[in-house]
PDB file of N, CA and C in Angstrom:
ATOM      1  N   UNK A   1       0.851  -1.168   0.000  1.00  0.00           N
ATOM      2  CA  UNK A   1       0.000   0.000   0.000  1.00  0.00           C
ATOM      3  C   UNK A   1       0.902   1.237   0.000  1.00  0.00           C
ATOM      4  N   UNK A   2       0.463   2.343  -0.904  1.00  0.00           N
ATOM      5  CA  UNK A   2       1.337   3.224  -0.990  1.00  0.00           C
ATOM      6  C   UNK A   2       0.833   4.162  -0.513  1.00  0.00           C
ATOM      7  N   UNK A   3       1.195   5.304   0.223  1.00  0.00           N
ATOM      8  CA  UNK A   3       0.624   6.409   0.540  1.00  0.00           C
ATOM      9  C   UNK A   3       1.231   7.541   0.175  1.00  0.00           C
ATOM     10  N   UNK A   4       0.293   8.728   0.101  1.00  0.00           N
ATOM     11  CA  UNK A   4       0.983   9.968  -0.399  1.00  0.00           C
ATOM     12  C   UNK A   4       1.322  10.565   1.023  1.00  0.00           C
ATOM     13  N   UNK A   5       2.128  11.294   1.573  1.00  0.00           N
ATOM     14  CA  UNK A   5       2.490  12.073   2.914  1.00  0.00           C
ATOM     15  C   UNK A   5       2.384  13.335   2.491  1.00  0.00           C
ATOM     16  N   UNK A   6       2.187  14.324   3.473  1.00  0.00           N
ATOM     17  CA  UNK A   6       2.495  15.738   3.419  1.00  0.00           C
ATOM     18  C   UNK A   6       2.451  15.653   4.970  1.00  0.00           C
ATOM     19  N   UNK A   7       2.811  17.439   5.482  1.00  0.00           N
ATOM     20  CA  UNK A   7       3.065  17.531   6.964  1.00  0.00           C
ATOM     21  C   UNK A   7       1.628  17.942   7.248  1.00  0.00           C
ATOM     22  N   UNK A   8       1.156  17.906   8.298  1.00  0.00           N
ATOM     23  CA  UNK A   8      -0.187  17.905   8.464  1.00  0.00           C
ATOM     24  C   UNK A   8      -0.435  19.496   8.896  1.00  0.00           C
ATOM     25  N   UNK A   9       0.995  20.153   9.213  1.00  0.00           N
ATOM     26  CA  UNK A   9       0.937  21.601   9.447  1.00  0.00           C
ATOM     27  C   UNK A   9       2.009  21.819   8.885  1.00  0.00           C
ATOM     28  N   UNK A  10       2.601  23.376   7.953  1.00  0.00           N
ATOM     29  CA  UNK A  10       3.570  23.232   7.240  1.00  0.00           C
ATOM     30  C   UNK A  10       4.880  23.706   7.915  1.00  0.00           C
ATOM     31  N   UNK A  11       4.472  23.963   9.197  1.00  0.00           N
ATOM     32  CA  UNK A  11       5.461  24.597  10.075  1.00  0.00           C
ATOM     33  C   UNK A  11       6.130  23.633  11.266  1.00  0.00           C
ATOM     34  N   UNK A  12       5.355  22.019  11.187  1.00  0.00           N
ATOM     35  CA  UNK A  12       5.536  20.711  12.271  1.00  0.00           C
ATOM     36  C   UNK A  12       6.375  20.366  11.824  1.00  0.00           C
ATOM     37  N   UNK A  13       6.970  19.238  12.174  1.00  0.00           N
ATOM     38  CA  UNK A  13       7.759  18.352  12.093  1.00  0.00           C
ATOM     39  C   UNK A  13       7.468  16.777  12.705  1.00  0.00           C
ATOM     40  N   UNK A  14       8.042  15.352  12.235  1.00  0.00           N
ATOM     41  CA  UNK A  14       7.283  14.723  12.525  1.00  0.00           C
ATOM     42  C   UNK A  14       5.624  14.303  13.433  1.00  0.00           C
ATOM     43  N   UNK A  15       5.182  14.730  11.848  1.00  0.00           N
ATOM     44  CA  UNK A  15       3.288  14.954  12.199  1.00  0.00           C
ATOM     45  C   UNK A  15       2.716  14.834  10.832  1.00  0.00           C
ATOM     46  N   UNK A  16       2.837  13.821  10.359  1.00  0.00           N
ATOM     47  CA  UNK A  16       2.012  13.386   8.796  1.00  0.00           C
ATOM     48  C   UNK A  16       1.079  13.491   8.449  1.00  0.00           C
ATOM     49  N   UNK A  17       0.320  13.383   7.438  1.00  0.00           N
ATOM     50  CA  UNK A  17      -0.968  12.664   6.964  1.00  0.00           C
ATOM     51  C   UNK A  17      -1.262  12.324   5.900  1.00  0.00           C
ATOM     52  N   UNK A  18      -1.607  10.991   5.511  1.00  0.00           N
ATOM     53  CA  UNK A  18      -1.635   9.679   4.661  1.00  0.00           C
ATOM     54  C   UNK A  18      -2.650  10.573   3.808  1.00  0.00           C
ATOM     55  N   UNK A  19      -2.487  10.279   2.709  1.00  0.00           N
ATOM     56  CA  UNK A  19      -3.644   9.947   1.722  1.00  0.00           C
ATOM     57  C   UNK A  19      -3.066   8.893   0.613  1.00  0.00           C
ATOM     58  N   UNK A  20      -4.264   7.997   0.175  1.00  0.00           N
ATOM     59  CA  UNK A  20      -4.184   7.112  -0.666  1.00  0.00           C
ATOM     60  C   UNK A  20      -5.435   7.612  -1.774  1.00  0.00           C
ATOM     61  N   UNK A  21      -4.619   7.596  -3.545  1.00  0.00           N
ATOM     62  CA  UNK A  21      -5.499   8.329  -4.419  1.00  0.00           C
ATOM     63  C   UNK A  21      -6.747   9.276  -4.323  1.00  0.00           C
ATOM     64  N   UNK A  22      -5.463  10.606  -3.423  1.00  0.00           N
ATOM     65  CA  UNK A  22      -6.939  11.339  -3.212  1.00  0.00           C
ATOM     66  C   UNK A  22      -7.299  11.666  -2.032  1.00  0.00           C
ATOM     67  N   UNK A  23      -7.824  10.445  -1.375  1.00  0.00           N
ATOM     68  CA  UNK A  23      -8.647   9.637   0.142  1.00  0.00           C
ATOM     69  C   UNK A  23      -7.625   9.952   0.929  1.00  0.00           C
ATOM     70  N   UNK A  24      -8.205  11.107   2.138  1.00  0.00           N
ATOM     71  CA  UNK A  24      -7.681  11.194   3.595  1.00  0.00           C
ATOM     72  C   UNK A  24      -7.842   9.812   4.154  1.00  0.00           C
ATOM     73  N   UNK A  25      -6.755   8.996   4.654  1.00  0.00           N
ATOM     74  CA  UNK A  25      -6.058   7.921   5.372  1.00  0.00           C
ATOM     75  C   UNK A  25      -6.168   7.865   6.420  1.00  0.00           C
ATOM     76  N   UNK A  26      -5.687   8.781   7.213  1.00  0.00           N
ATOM     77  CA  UNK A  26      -5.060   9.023   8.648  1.00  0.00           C
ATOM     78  C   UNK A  26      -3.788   9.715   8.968  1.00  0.00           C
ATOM     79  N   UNK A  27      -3.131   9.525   9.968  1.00  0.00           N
ATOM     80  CA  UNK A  27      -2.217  10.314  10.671  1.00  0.00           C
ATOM     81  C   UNK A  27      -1.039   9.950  11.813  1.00  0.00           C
ATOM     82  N   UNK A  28      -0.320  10.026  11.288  1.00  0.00           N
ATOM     83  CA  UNK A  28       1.142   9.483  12.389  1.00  0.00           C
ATOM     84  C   UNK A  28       1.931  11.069  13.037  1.00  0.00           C
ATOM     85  N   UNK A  29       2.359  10.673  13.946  1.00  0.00           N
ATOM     86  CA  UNK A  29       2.689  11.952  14.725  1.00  0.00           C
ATOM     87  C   UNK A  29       3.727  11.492  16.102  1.00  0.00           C
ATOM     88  N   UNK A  30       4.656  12.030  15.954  1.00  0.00           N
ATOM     89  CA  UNK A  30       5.737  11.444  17.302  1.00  0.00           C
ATOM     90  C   UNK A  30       5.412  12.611  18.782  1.00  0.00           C
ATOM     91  N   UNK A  31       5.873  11.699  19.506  1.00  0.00           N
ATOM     92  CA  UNK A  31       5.305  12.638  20.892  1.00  0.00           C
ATOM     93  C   UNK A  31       6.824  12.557  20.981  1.00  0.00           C
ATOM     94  N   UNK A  32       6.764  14.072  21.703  1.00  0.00           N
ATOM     95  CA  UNK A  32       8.095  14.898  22.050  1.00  0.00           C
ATOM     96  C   UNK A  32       7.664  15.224  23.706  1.00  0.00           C
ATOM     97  N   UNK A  33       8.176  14.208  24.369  1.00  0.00           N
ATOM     98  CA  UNK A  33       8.157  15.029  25.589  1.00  0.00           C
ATOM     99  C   UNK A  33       7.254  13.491  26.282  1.00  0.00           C
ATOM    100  N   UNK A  34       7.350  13.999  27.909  1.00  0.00           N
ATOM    101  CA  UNK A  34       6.724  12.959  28.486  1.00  0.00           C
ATOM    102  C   UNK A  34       7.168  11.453  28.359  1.00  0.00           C
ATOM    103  N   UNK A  35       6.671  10.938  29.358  1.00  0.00           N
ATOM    104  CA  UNK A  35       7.162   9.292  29.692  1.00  0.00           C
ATOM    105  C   UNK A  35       6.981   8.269  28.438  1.00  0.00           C
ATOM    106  N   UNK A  36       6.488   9.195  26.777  1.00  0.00           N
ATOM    107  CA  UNK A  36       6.220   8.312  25.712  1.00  0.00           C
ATOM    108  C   UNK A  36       7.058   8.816  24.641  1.00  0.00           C
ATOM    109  N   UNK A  37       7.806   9.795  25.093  1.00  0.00           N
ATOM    110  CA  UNK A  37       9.128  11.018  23.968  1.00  0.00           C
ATOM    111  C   UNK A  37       9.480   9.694  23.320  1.00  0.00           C
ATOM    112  N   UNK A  38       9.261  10.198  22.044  1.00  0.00           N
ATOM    113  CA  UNK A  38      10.074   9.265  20.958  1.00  0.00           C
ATOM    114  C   UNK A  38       9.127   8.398  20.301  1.00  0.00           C
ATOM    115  N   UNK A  39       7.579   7.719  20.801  1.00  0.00           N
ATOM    116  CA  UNK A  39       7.167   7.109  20.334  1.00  0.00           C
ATOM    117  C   UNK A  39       5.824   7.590  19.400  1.00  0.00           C
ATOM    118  N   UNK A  40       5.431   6.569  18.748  1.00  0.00           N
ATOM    119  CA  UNK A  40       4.328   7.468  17.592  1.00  0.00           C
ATOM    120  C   UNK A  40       2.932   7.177  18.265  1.00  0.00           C
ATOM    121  N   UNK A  41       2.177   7.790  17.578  1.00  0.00           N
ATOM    122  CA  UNK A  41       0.773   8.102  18.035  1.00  0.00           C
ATOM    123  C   UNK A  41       0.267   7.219  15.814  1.00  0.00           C
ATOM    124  N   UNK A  42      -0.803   6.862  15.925  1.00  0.00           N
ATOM    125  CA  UNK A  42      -1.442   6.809  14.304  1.00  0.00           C
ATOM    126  C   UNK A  42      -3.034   6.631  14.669  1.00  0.00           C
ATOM    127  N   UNK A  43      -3.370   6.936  13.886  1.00  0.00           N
ATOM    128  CA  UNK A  43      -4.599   7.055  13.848  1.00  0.00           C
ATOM    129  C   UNK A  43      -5.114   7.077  12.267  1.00  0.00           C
ATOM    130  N   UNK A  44      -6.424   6.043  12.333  1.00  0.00           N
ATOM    131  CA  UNK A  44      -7.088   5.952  10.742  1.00  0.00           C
ATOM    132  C   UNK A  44      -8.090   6.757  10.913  1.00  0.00           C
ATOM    133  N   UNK A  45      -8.218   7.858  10.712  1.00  0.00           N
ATOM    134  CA  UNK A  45      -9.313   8.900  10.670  1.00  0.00           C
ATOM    135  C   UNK A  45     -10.119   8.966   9.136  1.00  0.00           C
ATOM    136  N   UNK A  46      -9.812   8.176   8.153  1.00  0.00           N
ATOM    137  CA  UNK A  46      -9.867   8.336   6.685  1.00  0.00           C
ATOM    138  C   UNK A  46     -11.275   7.607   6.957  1.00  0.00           C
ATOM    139  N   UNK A  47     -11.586   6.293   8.112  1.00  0.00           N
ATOM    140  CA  UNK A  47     -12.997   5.682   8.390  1.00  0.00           C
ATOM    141  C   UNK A  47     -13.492   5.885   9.905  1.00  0.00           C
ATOM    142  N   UNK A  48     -14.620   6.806   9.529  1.00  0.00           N
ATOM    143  CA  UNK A  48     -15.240   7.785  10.350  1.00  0.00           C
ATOM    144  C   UNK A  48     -16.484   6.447  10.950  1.00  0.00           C
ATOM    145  N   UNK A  49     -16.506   4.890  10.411  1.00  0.00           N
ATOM    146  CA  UNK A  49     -17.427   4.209  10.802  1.00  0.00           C
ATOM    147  C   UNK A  49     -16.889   3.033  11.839  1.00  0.00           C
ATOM    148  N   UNK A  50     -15.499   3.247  12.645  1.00  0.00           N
ATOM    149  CA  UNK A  50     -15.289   1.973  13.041  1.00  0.00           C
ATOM    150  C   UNK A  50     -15.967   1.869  14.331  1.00  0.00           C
ATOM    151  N   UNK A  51     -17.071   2.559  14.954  1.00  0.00           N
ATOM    152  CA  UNK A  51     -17.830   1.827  15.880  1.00  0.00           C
ATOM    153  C   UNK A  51     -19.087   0.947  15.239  1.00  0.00           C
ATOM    154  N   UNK A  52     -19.475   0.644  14.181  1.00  0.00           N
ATOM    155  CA  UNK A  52     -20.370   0.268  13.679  1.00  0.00           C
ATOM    156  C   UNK A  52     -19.507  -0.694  12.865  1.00  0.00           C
ATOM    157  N   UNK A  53     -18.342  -0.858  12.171  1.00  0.00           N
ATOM    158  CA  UNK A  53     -17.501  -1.551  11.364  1.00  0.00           C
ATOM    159  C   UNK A  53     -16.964  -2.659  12.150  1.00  0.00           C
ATOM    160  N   UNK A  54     -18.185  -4.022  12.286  1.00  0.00           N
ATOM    161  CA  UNK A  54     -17.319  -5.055  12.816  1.00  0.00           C
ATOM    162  C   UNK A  54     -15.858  -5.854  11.683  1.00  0.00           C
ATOM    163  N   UNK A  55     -14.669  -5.764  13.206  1.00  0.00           N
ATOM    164  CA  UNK A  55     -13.810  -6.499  12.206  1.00  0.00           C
ATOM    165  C   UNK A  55     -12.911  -5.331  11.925  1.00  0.00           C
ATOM    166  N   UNK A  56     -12.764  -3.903  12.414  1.00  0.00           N
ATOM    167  CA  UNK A  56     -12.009  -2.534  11.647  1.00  0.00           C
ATOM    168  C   UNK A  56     -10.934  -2.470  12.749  1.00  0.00           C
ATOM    169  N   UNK A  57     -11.865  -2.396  13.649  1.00  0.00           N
ATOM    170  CA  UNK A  57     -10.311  -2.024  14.787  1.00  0.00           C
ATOM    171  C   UNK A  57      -9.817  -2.635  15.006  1.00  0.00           C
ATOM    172  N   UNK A  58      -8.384  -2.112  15.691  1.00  0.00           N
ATOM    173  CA  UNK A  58      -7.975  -0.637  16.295  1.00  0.00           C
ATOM    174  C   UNK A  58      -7.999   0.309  14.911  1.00  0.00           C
ATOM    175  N   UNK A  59      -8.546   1.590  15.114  1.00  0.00           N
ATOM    176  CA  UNK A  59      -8.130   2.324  13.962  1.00  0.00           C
ATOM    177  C   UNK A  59      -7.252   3.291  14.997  1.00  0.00           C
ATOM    178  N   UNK A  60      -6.519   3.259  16.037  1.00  0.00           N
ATOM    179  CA  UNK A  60      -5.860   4.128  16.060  1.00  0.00           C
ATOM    180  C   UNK A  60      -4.680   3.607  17.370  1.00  0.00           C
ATOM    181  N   UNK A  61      -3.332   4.311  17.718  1.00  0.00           N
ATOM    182  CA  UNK A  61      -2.873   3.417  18.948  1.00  0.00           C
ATOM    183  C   UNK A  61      -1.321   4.408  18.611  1.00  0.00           C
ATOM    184  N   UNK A  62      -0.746   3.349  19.349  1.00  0.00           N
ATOM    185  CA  UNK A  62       0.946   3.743  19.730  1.00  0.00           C
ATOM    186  C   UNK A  62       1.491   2.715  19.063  1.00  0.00           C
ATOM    187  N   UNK A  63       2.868   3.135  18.563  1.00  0.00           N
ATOM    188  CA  UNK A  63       4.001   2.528  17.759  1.00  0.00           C
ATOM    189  C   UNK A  63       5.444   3.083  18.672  1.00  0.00           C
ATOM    190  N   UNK A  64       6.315   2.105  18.534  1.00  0.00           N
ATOM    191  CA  UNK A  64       7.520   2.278  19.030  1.00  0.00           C
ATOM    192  C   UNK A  64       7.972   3.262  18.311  1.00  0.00           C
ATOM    193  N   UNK A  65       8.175   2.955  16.623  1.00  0.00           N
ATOM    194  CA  UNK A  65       9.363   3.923  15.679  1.00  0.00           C
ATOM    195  C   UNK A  65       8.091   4.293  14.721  1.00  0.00           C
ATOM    196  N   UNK A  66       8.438   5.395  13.223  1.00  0.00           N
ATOM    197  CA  UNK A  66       7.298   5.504  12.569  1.00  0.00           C
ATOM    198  C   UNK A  66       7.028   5.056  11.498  1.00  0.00           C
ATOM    199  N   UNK A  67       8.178   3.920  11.236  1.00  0.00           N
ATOM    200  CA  UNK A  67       7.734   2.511  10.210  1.00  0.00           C
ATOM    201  C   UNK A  67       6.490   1.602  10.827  1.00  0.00           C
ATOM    202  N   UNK A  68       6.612   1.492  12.096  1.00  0.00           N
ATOM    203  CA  UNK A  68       5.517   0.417  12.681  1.00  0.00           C
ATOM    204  C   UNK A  68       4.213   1.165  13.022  1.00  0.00           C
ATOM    205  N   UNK A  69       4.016   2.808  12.631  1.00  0.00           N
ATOM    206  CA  UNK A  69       2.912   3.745  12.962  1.00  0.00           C
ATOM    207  C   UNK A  69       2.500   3.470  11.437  1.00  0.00           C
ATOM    208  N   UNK A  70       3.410   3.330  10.534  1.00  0.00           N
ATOM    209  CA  UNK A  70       2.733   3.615   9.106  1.00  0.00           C
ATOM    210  C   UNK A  70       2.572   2.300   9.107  1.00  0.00           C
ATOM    211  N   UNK A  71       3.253   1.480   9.254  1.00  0.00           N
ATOM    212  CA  UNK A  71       2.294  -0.366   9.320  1.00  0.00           C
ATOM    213  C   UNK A  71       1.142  -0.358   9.959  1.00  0.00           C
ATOM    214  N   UNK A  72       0.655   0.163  11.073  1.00  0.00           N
ATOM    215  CA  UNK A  72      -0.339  -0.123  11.642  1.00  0.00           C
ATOM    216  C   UNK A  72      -1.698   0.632  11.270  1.00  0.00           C
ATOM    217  N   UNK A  73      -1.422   1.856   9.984  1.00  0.00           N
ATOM    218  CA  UNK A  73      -2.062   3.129   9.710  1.00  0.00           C
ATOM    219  C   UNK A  73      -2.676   1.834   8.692  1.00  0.00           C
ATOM    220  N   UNK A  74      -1.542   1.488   8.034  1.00  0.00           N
ATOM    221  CA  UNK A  74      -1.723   0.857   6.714  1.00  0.00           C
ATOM    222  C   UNK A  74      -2.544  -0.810   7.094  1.00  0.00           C
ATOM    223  N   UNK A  75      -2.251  -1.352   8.159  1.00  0.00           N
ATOM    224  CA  UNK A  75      -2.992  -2.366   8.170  1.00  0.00           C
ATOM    225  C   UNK A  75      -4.703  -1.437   8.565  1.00  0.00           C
ATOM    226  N   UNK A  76      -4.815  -0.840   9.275  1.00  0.00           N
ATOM    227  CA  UNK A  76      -6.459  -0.632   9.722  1.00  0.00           C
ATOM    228  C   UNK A  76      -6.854   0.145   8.715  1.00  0.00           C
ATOM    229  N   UNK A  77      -6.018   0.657   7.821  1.00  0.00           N
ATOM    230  CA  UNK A  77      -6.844   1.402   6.206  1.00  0.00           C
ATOM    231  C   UNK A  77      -7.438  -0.336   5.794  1.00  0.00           C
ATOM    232  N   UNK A  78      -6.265  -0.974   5.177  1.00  0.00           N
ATOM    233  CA  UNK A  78      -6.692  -2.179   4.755  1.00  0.00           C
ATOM    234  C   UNK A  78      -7.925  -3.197   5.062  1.00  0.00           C
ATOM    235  N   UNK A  79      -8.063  -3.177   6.811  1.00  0.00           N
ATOM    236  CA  UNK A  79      -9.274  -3.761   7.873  1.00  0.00           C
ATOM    237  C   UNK A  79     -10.475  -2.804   6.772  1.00  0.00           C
ATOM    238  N   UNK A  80     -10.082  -1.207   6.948  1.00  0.00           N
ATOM    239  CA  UNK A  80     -11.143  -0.190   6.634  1.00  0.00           C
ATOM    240  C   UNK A  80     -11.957  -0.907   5.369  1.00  0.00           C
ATOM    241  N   UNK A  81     -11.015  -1.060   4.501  1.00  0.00           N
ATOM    242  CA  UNK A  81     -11.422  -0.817   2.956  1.00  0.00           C
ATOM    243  C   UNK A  81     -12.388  -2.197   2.752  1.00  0.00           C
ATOM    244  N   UNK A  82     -11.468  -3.371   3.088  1.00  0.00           N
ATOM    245  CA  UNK A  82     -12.179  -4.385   3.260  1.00  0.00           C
ATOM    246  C   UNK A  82     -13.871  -4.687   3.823  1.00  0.00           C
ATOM    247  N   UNK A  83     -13.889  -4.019   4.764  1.00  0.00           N
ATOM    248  CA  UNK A  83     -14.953  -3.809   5.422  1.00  0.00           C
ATOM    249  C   UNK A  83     -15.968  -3.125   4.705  1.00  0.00           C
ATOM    250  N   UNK A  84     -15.550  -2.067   4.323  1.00  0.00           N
ATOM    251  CA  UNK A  84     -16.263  -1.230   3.057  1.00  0.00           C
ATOM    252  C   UNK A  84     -17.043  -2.325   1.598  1.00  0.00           C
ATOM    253  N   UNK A  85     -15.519  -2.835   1.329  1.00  0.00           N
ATOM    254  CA  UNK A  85     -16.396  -3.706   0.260  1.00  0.00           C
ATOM    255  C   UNK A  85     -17.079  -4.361   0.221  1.00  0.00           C
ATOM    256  N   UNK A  86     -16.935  -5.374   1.796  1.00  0.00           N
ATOM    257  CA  UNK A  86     -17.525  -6.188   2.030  1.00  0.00           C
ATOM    258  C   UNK A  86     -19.370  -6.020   2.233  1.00  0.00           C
ATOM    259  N   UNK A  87     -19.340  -4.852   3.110  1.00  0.00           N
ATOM    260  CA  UNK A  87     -20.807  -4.133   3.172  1.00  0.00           C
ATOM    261  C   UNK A  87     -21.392  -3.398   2.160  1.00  0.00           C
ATOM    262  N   UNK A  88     -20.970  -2.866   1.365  1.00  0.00           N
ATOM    263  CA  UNK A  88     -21.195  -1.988  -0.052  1.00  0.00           C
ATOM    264  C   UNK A  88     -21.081  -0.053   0.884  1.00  0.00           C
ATOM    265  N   UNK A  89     -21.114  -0.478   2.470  1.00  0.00           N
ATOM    266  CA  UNK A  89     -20.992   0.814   2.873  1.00  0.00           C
ATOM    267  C   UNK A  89     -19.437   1.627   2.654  1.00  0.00           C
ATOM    268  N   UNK A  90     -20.221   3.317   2.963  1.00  0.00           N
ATOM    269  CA  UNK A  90     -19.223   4.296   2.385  1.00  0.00           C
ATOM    270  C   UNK A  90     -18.210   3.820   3.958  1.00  0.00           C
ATOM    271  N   UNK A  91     -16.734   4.691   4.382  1.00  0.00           N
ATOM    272  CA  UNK A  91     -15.969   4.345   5.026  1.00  0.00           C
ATOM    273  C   UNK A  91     -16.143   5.724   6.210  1.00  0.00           C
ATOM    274  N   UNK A  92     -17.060   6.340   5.241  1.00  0.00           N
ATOM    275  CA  UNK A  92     -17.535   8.425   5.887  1.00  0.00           C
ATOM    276  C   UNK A  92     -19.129   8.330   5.522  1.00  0.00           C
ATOM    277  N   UNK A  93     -19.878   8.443   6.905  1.00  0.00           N
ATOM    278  CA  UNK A  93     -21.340   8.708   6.659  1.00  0.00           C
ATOM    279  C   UNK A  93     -21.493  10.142   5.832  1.00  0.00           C
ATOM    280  N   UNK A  94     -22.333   9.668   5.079  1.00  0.00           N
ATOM    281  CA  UNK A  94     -23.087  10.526   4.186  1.00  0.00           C
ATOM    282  C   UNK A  94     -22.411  10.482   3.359  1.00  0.00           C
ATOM    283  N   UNK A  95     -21.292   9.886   2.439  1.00  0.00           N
ATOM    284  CA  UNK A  95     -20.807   9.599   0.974  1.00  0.00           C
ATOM    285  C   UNK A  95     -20.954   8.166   0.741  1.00  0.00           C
ATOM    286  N   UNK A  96     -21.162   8.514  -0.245  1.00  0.00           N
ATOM    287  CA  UNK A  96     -21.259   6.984  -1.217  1.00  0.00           C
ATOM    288  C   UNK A  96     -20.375   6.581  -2.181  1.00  0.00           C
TER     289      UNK A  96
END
């Protein structure tokens, strides 16, 4: 799975956000500071349905480094999409 990156603010620094053709993904972001400095934060925000999406989560959590934040972005897009096809539902209420 490939994703496009940009900085999610143009003035941050490690603080991403995924899109795949287009499609907001989600978001990886390192915490600076506190008893978790160094480790990532991700989150799949691209599916706005995973309390209703059996089978989606986690869409969001902690990673040691930010290869294993973009593995874990990229596996719960994958859970996402699947889920999507599987139901014919959108991944964002109110699009189709």
């Amino acid at each position: 799975m490939t994703f496009t990156w940009r900085r999610t603010f143009p003035d941050t620094h490690h603080d991403f956000v995924a899109e795949e053709a287009g499609q907001h993904v989600g978001r990886i972001k390192r915490i600076d500071g506190g008893p978790q400095n160094g480790s990532w934060t991700w989150s799949c925000t691209g599916c706005q349905r995973g309390h209703e999406a059996e089978g989606v989560r986690p869409l969001n959590g902690m990673a040691d480094t930010r290869d294993e934040a973009i593995e874990a972005l990229a596996a719960a897009w994958a859970r996402a999409k699947a889920w999507s096809a599987r139901t014919g539902l959108p991944l964002v209420h109110g699009r189709s």
